[in-house]
C-alpha atoms as a PDB file:
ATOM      1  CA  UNK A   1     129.564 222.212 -30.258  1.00  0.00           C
ATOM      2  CA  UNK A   2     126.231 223.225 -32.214  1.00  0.00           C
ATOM      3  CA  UNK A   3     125.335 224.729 -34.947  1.00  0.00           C
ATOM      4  CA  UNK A   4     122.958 227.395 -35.350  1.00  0.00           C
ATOM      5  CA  UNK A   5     121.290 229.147 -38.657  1.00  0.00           C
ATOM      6  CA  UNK A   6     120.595 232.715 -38.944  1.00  0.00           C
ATOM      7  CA  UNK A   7     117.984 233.807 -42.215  1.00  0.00           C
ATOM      8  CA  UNK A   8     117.971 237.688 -42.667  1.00  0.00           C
ATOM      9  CA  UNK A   9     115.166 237.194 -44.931  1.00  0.00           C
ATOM     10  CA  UNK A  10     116.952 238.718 -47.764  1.00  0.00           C
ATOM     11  CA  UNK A  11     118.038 235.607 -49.766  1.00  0.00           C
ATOM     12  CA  UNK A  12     121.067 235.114 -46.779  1.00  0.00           C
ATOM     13  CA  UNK A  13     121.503 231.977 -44.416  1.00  0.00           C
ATOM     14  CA  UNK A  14     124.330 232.138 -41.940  1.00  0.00           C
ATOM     15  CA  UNK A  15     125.763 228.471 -40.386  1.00  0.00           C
ATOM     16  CA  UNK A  16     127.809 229.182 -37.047  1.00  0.00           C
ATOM     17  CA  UNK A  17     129.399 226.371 -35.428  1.00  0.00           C
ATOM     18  CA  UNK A  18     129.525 227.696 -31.781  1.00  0.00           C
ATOM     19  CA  UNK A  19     129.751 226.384 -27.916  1.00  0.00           C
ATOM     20  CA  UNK A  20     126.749 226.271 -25.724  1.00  0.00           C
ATOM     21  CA  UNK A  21     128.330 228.493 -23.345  1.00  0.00           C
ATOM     22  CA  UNK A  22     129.412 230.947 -26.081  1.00  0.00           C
ATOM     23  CA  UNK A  23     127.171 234.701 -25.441  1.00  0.00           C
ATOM     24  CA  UNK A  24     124.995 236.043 -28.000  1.00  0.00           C
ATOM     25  CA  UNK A  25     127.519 238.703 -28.485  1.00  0.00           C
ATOM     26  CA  UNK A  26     130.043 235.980 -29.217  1.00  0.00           C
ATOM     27  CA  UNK A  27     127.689 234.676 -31.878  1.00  0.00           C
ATOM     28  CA  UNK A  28     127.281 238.625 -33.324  1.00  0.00           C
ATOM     29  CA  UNK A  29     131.218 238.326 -34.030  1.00  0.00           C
ATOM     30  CA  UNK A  30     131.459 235.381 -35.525  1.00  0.00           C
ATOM     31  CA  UNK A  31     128.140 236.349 -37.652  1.00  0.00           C
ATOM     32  CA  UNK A  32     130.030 239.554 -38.704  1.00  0.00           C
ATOM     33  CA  UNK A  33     133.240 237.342 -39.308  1.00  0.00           C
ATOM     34  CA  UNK A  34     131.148 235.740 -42.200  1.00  0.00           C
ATOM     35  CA  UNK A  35     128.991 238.068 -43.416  1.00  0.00           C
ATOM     36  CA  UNK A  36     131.559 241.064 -43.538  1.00  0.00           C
ATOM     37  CA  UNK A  37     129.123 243.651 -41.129  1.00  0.00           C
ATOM     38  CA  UNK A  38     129.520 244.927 -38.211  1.00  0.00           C
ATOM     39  CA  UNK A  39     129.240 243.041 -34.809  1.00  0.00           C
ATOM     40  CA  UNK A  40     127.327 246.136 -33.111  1.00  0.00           C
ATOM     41  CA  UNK A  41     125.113 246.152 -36.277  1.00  0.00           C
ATOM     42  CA  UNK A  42     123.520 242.711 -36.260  1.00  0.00           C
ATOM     43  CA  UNK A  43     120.653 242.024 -33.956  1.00  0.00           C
ATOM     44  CA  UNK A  44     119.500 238.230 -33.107  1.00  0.00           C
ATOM     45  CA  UNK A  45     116.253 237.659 -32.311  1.00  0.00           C
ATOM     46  CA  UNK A  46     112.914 235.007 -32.220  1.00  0.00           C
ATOM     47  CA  UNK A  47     109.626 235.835 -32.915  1.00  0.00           C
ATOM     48  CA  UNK A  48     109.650 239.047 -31.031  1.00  0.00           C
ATOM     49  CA  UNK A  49     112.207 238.200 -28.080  1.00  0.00           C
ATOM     50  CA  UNK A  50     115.344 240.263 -29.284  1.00  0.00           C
ATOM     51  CA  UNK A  51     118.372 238.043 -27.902  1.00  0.00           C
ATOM     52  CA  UNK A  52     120.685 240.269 -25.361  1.00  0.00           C
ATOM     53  CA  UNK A  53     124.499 240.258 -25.579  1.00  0.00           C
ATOM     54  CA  UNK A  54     125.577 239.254 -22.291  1.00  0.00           C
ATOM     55  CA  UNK A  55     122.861 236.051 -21.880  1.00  0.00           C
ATOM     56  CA  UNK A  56     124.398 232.867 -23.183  1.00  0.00           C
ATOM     57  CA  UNK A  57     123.042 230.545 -25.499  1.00  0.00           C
ATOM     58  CA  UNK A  58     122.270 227.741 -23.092  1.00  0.00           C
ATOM     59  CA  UNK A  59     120.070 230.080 -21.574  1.00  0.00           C
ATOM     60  CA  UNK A  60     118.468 230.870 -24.152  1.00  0.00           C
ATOM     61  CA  UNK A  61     117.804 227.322 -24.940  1.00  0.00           C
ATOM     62  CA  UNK A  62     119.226 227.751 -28.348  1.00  0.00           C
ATOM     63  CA  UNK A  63     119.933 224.108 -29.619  1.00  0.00           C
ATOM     64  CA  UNK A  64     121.766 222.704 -32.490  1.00  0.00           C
ATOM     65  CA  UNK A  65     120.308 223.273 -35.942  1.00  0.00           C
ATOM     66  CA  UNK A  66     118.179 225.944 -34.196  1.00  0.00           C
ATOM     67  CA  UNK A  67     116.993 228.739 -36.611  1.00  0.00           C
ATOM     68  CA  UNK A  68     117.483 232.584 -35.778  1.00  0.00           C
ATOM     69  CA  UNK A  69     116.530 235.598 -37.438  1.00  0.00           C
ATOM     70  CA  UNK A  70     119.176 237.784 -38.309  1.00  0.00           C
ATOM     71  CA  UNK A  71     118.601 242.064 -38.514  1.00  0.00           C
ATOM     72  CA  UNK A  72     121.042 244.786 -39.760  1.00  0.00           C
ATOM     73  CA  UNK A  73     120.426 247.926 -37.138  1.00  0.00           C
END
């Protein structure tokens, strides 16, 4: 279990407990579980590598206490 912070660099941090083997589109829903928008709407990305749906976060390398950005499409 980790935990991973998403800043939308509007004044909002998200904290989502999730599983290693979790996708990032299992991390979009529980993201739009707590911030009341739309799974399809978010967007997760570092730097300038946008994070795709279907790749898990062990992949990705994404550790606990990792920090994300967070986008609204």
């Amino acid at each position: 279990m980790l935990e991973v912070v998403l800043n939308d660099r509007l004044g909002k941090k998200v904290r989502v407990k999730c599983n290693e083997d979790d996708t990032i589109g299992d991390l979009k829903k529980l993201v739009a579980a707590q911030t009341g928008t739309k799974a399809e709407k978010i967007r997760i990305q570092k730097w300038y590598t946008i994070y795709k749906d279907h790749i898990t976060l062990a992949d990705y390398e994404i550790h606990d206490g990792m920090g994300l950005e967070l986008y609204y499409n």
